[in-house]
N, C-alpha and C. Protein backbone atom coordinates (compact mmCIF):
# COMPACT_ATOMS: atom_id res chain seq x y z
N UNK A 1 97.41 50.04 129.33
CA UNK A 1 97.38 49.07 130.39
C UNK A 1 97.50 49.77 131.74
N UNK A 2 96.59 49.37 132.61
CA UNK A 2 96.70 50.08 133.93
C UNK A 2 98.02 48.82 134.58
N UNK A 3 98.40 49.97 136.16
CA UNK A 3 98.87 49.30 137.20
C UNK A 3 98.35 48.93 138.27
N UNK A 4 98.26 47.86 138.99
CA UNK A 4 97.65 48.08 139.92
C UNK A 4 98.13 47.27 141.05
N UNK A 5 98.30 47.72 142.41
CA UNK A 5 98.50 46.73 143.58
C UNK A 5 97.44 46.75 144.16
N UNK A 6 97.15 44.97 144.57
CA UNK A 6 96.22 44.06 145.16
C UNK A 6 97.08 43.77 146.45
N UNK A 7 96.37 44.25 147.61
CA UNK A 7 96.45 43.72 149.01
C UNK A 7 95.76 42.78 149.48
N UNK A 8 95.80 42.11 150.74
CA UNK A 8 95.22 41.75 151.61
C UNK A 8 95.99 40.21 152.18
N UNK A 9 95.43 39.76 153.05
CA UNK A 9 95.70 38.48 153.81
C UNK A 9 95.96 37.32 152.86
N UNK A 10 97.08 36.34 153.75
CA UNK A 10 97.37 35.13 152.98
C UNK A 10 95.56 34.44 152.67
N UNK A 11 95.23 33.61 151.97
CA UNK A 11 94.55 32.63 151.52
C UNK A 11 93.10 34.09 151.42
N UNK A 12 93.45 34.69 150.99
CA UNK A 12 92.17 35.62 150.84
C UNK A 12 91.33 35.72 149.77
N UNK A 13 92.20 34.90 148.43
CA UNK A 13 91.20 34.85 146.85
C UNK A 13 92.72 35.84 146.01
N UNK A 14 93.46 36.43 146.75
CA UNK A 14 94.47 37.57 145.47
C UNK A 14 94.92 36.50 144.45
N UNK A 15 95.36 35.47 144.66
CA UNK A 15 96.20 34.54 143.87
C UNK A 15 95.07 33.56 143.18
N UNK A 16 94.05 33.10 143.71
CA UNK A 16 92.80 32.52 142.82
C UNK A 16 92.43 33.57 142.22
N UNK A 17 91.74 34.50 142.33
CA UNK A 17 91.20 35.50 141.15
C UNK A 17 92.30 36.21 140.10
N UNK A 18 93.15 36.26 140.53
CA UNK A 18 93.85 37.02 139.85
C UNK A 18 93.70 37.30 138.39
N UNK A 19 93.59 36.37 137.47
CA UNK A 19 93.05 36.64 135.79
C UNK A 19 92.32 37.32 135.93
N UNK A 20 90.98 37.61 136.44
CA UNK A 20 89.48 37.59 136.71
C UNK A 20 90.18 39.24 137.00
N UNK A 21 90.54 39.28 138.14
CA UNK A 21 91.16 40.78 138.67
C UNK A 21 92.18 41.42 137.70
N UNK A 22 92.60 40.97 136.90
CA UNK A 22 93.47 41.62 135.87
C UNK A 22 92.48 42.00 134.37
N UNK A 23 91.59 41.37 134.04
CA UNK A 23 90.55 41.49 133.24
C UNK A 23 90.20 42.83 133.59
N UNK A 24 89.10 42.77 135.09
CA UNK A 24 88.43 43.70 135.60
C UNK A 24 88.94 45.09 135.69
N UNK A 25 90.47 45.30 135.73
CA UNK A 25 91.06 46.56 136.00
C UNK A 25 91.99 46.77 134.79
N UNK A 26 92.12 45.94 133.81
CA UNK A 26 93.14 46.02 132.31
C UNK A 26 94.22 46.05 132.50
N UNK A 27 94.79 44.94 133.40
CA UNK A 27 95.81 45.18 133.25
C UNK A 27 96.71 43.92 132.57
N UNK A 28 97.72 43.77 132.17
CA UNK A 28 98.24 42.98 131.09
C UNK A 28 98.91 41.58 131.96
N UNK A 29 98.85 41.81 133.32
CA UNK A 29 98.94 40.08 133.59
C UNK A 29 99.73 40.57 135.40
N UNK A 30 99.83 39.19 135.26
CA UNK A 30 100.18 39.29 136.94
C UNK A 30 101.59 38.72 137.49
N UNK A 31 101.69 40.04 138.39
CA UNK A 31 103.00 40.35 138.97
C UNK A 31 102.63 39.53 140.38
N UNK A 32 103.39 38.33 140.83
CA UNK A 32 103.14 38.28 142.15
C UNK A 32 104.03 37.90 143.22
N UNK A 33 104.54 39.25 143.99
CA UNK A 33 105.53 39.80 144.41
C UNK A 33 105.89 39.27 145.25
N UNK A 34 107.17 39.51 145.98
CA UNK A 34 107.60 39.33 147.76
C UNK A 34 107.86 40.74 147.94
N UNK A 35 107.05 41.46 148.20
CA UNK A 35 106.90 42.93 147.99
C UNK A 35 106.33 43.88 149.23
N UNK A 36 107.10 44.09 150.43
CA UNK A 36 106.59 45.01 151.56
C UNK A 36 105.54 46.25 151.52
N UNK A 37 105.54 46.59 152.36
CA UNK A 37 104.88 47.84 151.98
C UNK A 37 105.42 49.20 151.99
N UNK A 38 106.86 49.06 151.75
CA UNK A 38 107.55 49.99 151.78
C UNK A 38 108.43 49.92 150.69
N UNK A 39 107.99 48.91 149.61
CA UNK A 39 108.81 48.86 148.15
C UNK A 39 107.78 48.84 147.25
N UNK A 40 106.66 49.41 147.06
CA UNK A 40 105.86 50.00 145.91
C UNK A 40 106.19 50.45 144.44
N UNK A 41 107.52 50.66 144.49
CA UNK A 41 107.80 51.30 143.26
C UNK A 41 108.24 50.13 142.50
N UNK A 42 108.36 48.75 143.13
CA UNK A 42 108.46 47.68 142.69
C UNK A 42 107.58 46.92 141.92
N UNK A 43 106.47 47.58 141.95
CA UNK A 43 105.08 47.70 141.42
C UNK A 43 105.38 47.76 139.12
N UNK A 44 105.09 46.37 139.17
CA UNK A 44 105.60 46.30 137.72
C UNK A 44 104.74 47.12 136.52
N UNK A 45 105.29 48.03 135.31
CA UNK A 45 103.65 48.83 134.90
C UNK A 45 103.20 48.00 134.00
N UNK A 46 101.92 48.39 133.78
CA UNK A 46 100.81 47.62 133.18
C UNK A 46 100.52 46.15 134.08
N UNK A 47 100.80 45.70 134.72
CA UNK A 47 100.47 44.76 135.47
C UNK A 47 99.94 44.85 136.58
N UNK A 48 99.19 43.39 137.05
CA UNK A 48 98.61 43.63 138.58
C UNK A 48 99.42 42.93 139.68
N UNK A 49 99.90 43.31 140.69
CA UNK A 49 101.40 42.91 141.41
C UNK A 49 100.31 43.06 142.94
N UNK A 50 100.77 41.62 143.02
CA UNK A 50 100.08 40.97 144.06
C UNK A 50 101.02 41.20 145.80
N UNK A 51 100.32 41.83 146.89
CA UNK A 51 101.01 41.60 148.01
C UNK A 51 100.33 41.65 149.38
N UNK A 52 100.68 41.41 150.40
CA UNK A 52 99.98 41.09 151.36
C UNK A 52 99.44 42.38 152.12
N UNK A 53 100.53 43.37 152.14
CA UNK A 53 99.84 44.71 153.17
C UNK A 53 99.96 46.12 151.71
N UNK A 54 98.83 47.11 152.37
CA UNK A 54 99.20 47.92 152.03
C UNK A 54 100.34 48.74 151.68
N UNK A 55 100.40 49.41 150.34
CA UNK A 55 101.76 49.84 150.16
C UNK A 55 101.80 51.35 151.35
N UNK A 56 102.67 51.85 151.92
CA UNK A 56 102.73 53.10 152.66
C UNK A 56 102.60 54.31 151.61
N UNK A 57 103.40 53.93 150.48
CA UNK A 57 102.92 55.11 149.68
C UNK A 57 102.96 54.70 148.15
N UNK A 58 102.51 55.49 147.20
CA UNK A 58 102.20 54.72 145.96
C UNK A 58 103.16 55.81 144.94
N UNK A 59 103.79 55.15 144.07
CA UNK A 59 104.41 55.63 142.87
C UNK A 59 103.51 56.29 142.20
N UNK A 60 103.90 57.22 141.36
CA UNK A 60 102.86 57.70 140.02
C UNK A 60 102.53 57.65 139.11
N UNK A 61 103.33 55.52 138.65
CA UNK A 61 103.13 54.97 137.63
C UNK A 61 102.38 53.95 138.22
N UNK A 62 101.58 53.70 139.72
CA UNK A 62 100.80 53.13 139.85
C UNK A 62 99.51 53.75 139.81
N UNK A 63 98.08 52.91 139.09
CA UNK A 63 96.61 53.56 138.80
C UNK A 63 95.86 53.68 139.84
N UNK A 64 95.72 52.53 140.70
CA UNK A 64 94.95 51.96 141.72
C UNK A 64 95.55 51.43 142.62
N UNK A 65 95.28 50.81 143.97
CA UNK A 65 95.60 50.11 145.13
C UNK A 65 94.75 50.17 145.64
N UNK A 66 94.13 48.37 145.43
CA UNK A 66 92.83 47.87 146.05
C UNK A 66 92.85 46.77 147.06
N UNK A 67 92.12 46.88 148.02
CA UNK A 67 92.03 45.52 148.50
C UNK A 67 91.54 44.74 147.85
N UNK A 68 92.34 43.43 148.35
CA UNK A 68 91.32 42.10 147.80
C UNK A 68 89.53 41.99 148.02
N UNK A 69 89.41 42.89 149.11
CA UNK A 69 87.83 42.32 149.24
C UNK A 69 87.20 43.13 148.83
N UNK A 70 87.72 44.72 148.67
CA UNK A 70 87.19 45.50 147.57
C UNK A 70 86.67 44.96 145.99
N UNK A 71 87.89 44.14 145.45
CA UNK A 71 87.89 43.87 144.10
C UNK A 71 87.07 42.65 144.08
N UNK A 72 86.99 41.92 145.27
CA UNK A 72 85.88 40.41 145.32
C UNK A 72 84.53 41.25 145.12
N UNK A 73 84.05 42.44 145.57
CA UNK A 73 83.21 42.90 145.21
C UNK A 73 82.30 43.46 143.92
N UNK A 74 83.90 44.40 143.72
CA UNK A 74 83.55 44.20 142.30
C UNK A 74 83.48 43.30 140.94
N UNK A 75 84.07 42.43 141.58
CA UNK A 75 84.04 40.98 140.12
C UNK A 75 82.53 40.64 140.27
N UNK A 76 82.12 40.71 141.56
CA UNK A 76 80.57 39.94 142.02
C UNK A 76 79.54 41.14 140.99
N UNK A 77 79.53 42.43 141.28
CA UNK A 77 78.91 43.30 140.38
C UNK A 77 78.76 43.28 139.30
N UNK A 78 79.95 42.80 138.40
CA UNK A 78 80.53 42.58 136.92
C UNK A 78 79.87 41.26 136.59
N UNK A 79 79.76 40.63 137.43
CA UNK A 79 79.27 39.12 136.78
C UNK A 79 77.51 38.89 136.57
């Protein structure tokens, strides 16, 4: 199971796609945080842990850190 943190803006699609975005990257379900960008390691594993800004720096039990409009992209490719 991957990890992964999903950024971006309130009402942006992170919390509607989310299954769809946990499919796409394998990860085993969704984390969705009150999570800064300076608590990353809060970042649950195997899950996709939802938050608004970029993390400043990433743990090394996290896989990825994508934006939301990155990953709207790629679901659109996949489909």
């Amino acid at each position: 199971m991957k990890t992964v943190i999903l950024y971006g803006p309130q009402a942006s699609g992170k919390t509607r796609f989310a299954n769809e975005f946990c499919k796409l990257y394998g990860c085993k379900g969704v984390a969705d945080e009150l999570m800064g960008p300076n608590d990353p390691a809060k970042a649950r594993r195997g899950f996709l842990t939802i938050v608004q800004e970029r993390p400043e720096s990433v743990p090394r039990h996290v896989d990825r850190v994508v934006s939301v409009f990155e990953a709207l992209k790629e679901l659109k490719t996949q489909a």
